[in-house]
N, C-alpha and C. Protein backbone atom coordinates (compact mmCIF):
# COMPACT_ATOMS: atom_id res chain seq x y z
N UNK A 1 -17.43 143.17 150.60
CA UNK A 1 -17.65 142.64 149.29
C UNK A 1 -16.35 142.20 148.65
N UNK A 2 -15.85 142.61 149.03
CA UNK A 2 -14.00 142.76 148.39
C UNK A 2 -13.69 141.10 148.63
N UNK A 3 -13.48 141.12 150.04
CA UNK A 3 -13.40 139.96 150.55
C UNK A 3 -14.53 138.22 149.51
N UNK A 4 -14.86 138.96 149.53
CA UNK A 4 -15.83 137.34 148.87
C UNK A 4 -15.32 137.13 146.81
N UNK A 5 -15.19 138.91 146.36
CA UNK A 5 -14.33 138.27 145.55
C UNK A 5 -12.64 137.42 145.43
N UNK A 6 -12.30 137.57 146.52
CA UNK A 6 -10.46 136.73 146.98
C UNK A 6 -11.05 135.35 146.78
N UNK A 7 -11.88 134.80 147.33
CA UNK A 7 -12.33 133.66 147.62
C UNK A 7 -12.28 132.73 146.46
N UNK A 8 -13.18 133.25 145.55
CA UNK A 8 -13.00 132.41 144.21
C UNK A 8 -11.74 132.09 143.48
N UNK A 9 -10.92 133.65 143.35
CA UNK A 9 -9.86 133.61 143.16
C UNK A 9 -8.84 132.41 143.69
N UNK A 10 -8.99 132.29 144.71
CA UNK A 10 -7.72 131.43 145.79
C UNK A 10 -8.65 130.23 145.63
N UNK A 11 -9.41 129.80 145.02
CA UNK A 11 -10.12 128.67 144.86
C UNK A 11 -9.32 127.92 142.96
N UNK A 12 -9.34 128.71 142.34
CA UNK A 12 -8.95 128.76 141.11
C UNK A 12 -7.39 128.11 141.11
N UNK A 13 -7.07 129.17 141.92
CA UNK A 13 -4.91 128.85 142.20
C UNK A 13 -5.23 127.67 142.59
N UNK A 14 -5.95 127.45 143.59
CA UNK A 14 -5.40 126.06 143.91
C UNK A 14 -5.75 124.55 143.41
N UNK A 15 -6.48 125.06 141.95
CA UNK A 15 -6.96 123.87 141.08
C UNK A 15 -6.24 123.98 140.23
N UNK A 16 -4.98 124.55 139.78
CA UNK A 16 -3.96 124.51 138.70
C UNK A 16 -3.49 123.04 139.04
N UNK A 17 -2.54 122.63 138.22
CA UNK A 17 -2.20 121.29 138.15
C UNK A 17 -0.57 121.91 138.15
N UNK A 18 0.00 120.60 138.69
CA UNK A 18 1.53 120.89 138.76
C UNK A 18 2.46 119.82 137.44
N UNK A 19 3.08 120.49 137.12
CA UNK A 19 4.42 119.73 136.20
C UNK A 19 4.35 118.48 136.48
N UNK A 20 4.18 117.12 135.89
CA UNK A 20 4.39 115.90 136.00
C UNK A 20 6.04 115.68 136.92
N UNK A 21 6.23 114.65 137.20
CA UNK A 21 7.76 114.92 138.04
C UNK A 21 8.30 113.97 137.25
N UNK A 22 9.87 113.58 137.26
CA UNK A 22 9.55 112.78 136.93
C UNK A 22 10.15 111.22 137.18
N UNK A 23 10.13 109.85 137.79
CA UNK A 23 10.77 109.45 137.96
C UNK A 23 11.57 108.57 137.91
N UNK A 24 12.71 108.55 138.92
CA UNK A 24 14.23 108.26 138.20
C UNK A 24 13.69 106.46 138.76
N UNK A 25 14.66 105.81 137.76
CA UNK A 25 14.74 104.19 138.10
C UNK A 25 15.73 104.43 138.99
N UNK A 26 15.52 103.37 140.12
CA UNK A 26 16.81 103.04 140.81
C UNK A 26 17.29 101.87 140.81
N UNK A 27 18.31 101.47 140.82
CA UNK A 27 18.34 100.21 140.21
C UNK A 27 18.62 99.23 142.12
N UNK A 28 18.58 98.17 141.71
CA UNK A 28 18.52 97.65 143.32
C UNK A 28 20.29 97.08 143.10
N UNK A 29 20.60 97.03 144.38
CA UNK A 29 22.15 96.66 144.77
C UNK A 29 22.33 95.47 144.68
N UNK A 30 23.30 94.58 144.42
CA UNK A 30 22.94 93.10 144.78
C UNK A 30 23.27 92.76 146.66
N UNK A 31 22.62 91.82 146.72
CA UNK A 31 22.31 91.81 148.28
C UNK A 31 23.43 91.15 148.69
N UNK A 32 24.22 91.20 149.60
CA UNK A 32 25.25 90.88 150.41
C UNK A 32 24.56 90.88 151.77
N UNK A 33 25.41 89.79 152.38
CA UNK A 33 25.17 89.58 154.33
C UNK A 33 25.86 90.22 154.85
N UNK A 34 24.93 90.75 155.82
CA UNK A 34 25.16 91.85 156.81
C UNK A 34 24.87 91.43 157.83
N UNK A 35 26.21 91.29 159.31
CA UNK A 35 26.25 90.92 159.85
C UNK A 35 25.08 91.85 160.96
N UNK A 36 24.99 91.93 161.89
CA UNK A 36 24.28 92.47 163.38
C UNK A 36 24.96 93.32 163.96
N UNK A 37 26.09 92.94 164.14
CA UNK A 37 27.39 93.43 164.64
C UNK A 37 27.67 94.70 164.31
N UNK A 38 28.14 94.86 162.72
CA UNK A 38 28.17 95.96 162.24
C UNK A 38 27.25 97.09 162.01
N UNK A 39 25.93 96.54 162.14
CA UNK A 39 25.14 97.78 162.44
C UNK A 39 24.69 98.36 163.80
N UNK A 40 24.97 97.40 164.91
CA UNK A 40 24.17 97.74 165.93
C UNK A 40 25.58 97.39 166.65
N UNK A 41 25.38 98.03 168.49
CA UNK A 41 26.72 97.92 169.14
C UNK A 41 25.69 97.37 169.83
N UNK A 42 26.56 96.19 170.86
CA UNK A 42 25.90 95.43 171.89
C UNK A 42 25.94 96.34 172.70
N UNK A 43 25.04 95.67 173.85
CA UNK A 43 25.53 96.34 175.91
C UNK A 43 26.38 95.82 176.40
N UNK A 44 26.74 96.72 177.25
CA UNK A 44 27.70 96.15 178.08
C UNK A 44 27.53 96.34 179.37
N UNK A 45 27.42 95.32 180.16
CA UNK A 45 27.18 95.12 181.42
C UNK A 45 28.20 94.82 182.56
N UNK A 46 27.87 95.22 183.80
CA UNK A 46 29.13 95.12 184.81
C UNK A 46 28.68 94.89 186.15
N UNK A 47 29.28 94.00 186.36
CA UNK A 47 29.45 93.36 187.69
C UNK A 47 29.34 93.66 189.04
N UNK A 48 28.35 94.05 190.09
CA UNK A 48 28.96 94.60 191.08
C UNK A 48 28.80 93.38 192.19
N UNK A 49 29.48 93.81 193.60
CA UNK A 49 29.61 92.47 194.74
C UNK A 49 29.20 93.38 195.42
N UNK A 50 28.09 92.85 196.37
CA UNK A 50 28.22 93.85 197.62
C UNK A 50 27.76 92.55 199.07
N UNK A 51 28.31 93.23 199.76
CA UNK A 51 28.83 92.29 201.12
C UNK A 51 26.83 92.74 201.63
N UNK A 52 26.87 91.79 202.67
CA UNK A 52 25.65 92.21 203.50
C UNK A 52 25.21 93.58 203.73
N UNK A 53 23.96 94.16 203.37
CA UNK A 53 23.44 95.70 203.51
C UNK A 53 22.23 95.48 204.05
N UNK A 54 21.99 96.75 204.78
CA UNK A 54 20.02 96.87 205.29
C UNK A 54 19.76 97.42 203.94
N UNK A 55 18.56 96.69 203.62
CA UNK A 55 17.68 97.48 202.11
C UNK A 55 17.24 98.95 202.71
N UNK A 56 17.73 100.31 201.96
CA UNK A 56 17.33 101.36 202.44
C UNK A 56 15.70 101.93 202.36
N UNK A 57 14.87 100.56 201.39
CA UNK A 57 13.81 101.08 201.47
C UNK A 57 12.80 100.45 202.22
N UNK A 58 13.42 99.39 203.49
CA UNK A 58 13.25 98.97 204.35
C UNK A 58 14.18 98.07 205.20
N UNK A 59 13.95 99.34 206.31
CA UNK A 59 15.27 98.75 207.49
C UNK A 59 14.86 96.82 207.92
N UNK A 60 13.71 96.55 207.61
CA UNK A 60 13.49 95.04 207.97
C UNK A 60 14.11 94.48 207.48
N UNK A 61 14.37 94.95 206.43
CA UNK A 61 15.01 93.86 205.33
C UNK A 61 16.46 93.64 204.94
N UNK A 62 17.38 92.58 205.16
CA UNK A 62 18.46 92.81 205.11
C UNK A 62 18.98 91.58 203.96
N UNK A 63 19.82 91.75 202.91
CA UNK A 63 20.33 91.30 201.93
C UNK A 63 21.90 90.90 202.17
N UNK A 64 22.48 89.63 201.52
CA UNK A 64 23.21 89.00 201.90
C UNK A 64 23.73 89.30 200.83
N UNK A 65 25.18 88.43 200.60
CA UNK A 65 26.53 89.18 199.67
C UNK A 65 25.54 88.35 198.15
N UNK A 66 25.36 89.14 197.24
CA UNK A 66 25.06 88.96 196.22
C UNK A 66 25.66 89.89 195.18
N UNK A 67 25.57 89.35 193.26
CA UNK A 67 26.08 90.27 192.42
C UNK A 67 25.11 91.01 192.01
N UNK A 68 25.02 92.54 191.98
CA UNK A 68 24.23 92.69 190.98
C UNK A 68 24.78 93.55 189.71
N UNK A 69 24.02 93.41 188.69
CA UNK A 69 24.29 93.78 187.41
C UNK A 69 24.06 94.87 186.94
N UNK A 70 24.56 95.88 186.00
CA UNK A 70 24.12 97.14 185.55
C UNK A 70 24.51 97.13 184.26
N UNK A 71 23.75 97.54 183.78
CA UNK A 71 23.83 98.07 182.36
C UNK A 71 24.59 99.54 181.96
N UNK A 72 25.71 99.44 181.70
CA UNK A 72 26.80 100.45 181.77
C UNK A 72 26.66 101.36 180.30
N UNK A 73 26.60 100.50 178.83
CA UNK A 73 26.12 101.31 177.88
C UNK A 73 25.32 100.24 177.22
N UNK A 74 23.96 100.97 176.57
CA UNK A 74 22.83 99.91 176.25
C UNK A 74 22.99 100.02 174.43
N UNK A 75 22.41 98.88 174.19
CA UNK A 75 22.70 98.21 172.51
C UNK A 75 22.11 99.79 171.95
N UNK A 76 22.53 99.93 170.78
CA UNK A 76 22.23 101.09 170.31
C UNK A 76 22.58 100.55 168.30
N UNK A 77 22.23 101.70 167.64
CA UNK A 77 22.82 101.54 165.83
C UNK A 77 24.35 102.54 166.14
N UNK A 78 24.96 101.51 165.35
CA UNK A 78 26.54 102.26 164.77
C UNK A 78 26.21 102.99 164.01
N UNK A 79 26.73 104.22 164.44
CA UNK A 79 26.67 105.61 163.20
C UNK A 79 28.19 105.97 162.73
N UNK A 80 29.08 105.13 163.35
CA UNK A 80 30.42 105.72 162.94
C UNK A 80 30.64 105.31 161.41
N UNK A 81 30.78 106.15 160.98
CA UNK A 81 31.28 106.20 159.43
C UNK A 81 32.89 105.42 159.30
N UNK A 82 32.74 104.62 158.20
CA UNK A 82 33.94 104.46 157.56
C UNK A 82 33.41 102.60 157.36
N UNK A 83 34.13 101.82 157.90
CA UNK A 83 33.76 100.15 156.94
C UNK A 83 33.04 100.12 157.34
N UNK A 84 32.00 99.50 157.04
CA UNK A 84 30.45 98.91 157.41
C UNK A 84 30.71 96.92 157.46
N UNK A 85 31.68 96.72 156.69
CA UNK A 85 31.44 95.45 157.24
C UNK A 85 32.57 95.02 158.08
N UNK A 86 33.53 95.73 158.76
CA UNK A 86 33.76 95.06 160.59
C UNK A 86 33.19 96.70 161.01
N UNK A 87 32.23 95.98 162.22
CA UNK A 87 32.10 96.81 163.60
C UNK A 87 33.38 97.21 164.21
N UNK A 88 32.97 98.49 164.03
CA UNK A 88 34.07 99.16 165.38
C UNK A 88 34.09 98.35 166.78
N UNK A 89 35.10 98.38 166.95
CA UNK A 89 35.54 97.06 168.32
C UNK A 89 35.37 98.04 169.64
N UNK A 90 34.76 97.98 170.30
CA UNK A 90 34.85 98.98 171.18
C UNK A 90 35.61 98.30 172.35
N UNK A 91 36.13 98.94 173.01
CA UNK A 91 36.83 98.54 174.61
C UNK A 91 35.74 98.12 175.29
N UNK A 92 36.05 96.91 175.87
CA UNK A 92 35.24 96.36 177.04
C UNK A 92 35.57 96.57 178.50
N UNK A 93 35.05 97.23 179.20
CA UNK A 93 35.30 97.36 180.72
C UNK A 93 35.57 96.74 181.14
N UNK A 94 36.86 96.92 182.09
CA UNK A 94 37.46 95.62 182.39
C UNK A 94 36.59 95.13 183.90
N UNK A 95 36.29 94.49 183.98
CA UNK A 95 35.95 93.99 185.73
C UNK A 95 36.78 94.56 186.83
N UNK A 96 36.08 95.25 188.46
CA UNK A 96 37.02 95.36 189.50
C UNK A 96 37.83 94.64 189.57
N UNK A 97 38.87 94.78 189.89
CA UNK A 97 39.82 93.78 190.51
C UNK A 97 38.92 93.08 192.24
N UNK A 98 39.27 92.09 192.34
CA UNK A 98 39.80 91.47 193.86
C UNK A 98 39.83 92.21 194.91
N UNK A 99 40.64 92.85 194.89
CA UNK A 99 41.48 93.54 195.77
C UNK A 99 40.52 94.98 195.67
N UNK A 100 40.53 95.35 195.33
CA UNK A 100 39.37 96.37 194.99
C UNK A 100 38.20 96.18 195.58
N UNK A 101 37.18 95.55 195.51
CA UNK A 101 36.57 94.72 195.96
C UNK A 101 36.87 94.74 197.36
N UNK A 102 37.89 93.75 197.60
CA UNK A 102 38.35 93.73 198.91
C UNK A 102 38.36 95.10 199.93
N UNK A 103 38.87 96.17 199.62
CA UNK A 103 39.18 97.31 199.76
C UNK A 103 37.41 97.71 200.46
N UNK A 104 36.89 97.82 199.35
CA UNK A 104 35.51 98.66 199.99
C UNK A 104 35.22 97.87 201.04
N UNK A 105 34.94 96.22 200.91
CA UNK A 105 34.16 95.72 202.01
C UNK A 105 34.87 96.09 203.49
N UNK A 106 36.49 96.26 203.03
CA UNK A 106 37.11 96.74 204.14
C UNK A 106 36.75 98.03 204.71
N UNK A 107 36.31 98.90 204.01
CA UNK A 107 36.09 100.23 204.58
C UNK A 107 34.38 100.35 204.82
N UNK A 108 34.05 99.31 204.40
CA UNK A 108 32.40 99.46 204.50
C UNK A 108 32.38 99.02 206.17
N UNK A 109 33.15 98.07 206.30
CA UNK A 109 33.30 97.16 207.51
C UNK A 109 33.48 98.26 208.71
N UNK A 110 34.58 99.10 208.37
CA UNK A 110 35.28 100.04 209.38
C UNK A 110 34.34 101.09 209.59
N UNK A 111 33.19 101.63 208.21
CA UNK A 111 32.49 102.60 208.09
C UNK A 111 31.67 102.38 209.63
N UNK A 112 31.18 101.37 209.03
CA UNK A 112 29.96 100.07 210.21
C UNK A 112 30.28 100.50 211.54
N UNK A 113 31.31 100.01 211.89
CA UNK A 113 32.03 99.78 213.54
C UNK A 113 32.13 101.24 213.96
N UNK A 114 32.44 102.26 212.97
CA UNK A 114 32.18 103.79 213.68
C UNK A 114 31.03 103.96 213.71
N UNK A 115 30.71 103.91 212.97
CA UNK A 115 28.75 104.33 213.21
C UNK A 115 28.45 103.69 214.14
N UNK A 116 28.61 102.24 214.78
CA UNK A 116 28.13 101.59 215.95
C UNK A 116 28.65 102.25 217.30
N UNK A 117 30.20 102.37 216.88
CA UNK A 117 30.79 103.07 218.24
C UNK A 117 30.21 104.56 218.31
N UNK A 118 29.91 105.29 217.36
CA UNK A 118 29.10 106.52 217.31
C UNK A 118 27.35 106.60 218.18
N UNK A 119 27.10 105.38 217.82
CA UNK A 119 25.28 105.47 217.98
C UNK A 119 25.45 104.65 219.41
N UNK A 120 26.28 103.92 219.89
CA UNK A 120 26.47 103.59 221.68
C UNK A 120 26.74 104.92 222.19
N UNK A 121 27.50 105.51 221.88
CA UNK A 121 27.99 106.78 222.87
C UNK A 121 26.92 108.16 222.74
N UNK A 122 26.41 107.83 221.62
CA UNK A 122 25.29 109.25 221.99
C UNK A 122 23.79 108.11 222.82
N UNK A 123 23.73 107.21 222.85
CA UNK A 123 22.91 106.45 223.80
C UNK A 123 23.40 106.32 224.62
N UNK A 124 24.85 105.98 225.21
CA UNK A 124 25.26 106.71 226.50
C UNK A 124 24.95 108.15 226.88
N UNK A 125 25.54 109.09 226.23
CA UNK A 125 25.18 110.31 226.65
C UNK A 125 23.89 111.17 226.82
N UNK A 126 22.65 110.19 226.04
CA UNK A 126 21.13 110.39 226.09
C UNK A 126 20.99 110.13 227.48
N UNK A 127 21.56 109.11 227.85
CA UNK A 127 21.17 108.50 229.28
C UNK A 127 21.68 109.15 230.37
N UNK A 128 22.88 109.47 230.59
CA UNK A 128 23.51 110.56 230.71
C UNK A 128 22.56 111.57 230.78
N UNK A 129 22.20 112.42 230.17
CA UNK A 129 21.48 113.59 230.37
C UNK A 129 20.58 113.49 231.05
N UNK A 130 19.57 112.42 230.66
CA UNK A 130 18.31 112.49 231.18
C UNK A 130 18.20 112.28 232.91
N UNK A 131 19.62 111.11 233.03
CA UNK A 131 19.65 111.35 234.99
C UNK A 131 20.24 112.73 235.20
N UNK A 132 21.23 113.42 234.41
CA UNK A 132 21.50 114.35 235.16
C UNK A 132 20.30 115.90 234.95
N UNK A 133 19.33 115.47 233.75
CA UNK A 133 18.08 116.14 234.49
C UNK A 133 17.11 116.10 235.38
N UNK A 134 17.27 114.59 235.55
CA UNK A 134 16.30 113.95 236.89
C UNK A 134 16.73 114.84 238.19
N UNK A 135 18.35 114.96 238.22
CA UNK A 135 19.28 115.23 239.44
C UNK A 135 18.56 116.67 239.72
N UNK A 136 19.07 117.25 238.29
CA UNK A 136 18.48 118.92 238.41
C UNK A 136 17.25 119.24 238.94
N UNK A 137 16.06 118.35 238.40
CA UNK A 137 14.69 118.61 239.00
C UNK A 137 14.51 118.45 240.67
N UNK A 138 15.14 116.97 241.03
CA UNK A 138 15.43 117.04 242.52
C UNK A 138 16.30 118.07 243.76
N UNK A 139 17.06 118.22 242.99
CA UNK A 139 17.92 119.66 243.58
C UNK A 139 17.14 121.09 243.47
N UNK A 140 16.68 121.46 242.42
CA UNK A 140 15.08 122.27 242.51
C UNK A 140 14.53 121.87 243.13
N UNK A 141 14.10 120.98 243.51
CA UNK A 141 12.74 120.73 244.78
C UNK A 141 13.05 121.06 245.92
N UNK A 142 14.27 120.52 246.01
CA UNK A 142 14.92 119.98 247.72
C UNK A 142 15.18 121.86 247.92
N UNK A 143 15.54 122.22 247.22
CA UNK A 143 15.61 124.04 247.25
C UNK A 143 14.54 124.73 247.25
N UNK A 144 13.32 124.77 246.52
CA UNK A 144 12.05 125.08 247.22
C UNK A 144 11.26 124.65 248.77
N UNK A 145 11.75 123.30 249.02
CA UNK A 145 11.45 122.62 250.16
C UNK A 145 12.76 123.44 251.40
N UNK A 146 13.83 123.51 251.08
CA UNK A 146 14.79 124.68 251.75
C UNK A 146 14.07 125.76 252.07
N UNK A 147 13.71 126.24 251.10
CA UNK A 147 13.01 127.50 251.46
C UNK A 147 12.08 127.78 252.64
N UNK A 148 10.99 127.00 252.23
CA UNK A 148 9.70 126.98 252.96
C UNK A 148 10.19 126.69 254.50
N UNK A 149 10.80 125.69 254.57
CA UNK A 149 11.67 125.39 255.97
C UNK A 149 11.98 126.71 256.07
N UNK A 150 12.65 127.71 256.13
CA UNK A 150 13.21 129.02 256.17
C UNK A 150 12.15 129.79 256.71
N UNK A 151 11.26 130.02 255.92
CA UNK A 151 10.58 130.55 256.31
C UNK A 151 9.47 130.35 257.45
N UNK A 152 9.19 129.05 257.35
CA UNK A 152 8.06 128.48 259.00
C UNK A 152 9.37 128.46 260.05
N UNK A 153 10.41 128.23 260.13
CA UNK A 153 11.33 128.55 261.42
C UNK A 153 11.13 129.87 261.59
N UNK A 154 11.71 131.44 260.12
CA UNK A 154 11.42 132.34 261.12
C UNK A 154 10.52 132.70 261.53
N UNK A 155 9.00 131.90 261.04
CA UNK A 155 7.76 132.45 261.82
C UNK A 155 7.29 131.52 263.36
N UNK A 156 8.23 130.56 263.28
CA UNK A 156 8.02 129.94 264.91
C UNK A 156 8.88 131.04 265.45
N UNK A 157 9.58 131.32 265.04
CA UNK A 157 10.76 131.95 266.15
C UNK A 157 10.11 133.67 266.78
N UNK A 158 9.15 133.78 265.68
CA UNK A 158 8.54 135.06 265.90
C UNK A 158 7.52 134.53 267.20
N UNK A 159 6.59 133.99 266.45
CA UNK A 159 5.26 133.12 267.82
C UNK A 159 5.99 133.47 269.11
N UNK A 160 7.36 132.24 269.21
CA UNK A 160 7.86 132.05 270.22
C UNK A 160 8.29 133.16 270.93
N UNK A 161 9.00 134.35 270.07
CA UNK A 161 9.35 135.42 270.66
C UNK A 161 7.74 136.06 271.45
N UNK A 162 6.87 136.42 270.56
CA UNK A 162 5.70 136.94 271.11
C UNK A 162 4.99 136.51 272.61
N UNK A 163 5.54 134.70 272.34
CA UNK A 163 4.89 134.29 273.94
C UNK A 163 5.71 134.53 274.71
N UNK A 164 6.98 134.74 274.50
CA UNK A 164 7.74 134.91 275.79
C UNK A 164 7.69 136.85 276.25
N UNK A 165 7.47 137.19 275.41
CA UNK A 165 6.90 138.71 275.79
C UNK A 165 5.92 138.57 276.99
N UNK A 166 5.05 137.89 276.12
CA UNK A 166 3.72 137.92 276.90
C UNK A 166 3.81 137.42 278.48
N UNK A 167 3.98 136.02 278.14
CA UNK A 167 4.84 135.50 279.47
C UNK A 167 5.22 136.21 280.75
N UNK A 168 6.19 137.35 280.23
CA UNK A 168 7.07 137.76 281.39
C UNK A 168 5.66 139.05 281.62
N UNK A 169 5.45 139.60 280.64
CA UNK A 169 4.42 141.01 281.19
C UNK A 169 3.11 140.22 282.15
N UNK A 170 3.23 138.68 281.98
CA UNK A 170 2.06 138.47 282.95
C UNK A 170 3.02 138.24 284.61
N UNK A 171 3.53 137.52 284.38
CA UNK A 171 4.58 137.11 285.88
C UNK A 171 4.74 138.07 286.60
N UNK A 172 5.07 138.29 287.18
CA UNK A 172 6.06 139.44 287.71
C UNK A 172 7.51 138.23 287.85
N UNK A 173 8.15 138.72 288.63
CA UNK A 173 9.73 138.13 288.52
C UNK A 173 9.49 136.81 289.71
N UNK A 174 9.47 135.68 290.02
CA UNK A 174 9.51 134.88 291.30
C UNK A 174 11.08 134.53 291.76
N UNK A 175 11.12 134.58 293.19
CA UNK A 175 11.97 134.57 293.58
C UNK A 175 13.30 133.55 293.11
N UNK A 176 14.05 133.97 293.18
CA UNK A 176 14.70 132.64 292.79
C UNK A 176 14.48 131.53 294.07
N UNK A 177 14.62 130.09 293.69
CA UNK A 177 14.28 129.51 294.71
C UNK A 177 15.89 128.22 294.62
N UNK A 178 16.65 128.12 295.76
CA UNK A 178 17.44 127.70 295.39
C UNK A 178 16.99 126.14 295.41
N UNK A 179 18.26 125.26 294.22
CA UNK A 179 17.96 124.33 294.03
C UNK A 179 17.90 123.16 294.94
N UNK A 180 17.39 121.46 294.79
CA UNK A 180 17.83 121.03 295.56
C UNK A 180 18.88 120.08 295.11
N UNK A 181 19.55 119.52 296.14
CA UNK A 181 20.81 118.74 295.40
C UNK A 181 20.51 117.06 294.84
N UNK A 182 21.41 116.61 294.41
CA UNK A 182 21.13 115.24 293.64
C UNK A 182 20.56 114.50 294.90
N UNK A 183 21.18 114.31 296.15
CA UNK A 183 20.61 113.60 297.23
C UNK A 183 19.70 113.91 297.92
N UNK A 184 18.95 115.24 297.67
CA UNK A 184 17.80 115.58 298.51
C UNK A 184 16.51 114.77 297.93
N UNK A 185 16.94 114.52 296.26
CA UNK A 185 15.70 114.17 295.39
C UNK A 185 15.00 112.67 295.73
N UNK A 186 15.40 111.80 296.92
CA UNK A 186 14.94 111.11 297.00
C UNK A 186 14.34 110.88 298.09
């Protein structure tokens, strides 16, 4: 019950009326030109060169020496305090040099030629391996095939021993019979 009398109450407060306010004239400035400049800072953009590249988001695709452009700091509002009518001058980036320039394509160049001399020699040495695993598998064979040879000789040699056992326990001994000579044979 308590509760339902608050209600009215806090209904009441909040139909009071507040103090009129009251307000001030402002008077307007007279208008002066305002440049662009001074309120806002341009972009500044920069130059890059790049010599022939594979596009990395496809090896098909390969791109020739072109510039491209970047946006280094983008137009924005001047907040720096103090004159409002000259813009703060900001430093302009100066462009690579030439030679600079020059420099990377030189080391891009050299980068290149190791990586090439790198990716021949482990394709040599792929090739390389793979005969000298061919070699290995054949030298395993020819060594199982060793073997087996090994073993059917010592089992002829056994046979052979067994028939010549046999052999003599059937014979008895025959005389020797002497030979005849080269000229009797005809």
């Amino acid at each position: 019950m308590k509760p339902l009398v608050l209600i009215p109450v806090l209904m009441l407060s909040a139909c009071t009326s507040h103090a009129p306010r009251k307000i001030i004239s402002v008077a307007v400035a007279p208008s002066r030109p305002v440049s662009a400049a001074a309120l806002r800072t341009g972009e500044q953009l920069r130059e890059y060169r790049f010599g022939r590249y594979v596009d990395p988001g496809d090896p098909l695709v390969m791109h020739d020496d072109h510039p491209v452009y970047r946006v280094e700091t983008s137009a924005g509002w001047n907040l720096r305090p103090g004159n409002t009518s000259q813009p703060a001058q900001r430093e302009s980036v100066a462009a690579p040099s030439v030679s600079a320039n020059d420099a990377v394509v030189a080391e891009v160049n050299k980068q290149r030629a190791v990586t090439r001399a790198v990716t021949e020699q482990a394709t040599t040495l792929n090739q390389r391996l793979g005969e000298m695993s061919k070699a290995a598998a054949q030298t395993q064979e020819l060594a199982t095939l060793g073997l087996a040879l090994k073993r059917d000789m010592a089992a002829l040699r056994e046979r052979m021993d067994s028939f010549d056992t046999q052999l003599r326990e059937r014979k008895p001994a025959a005389p020797d019979r002497p030979q005849p000579r080269a000229e009797d044979k005809w």
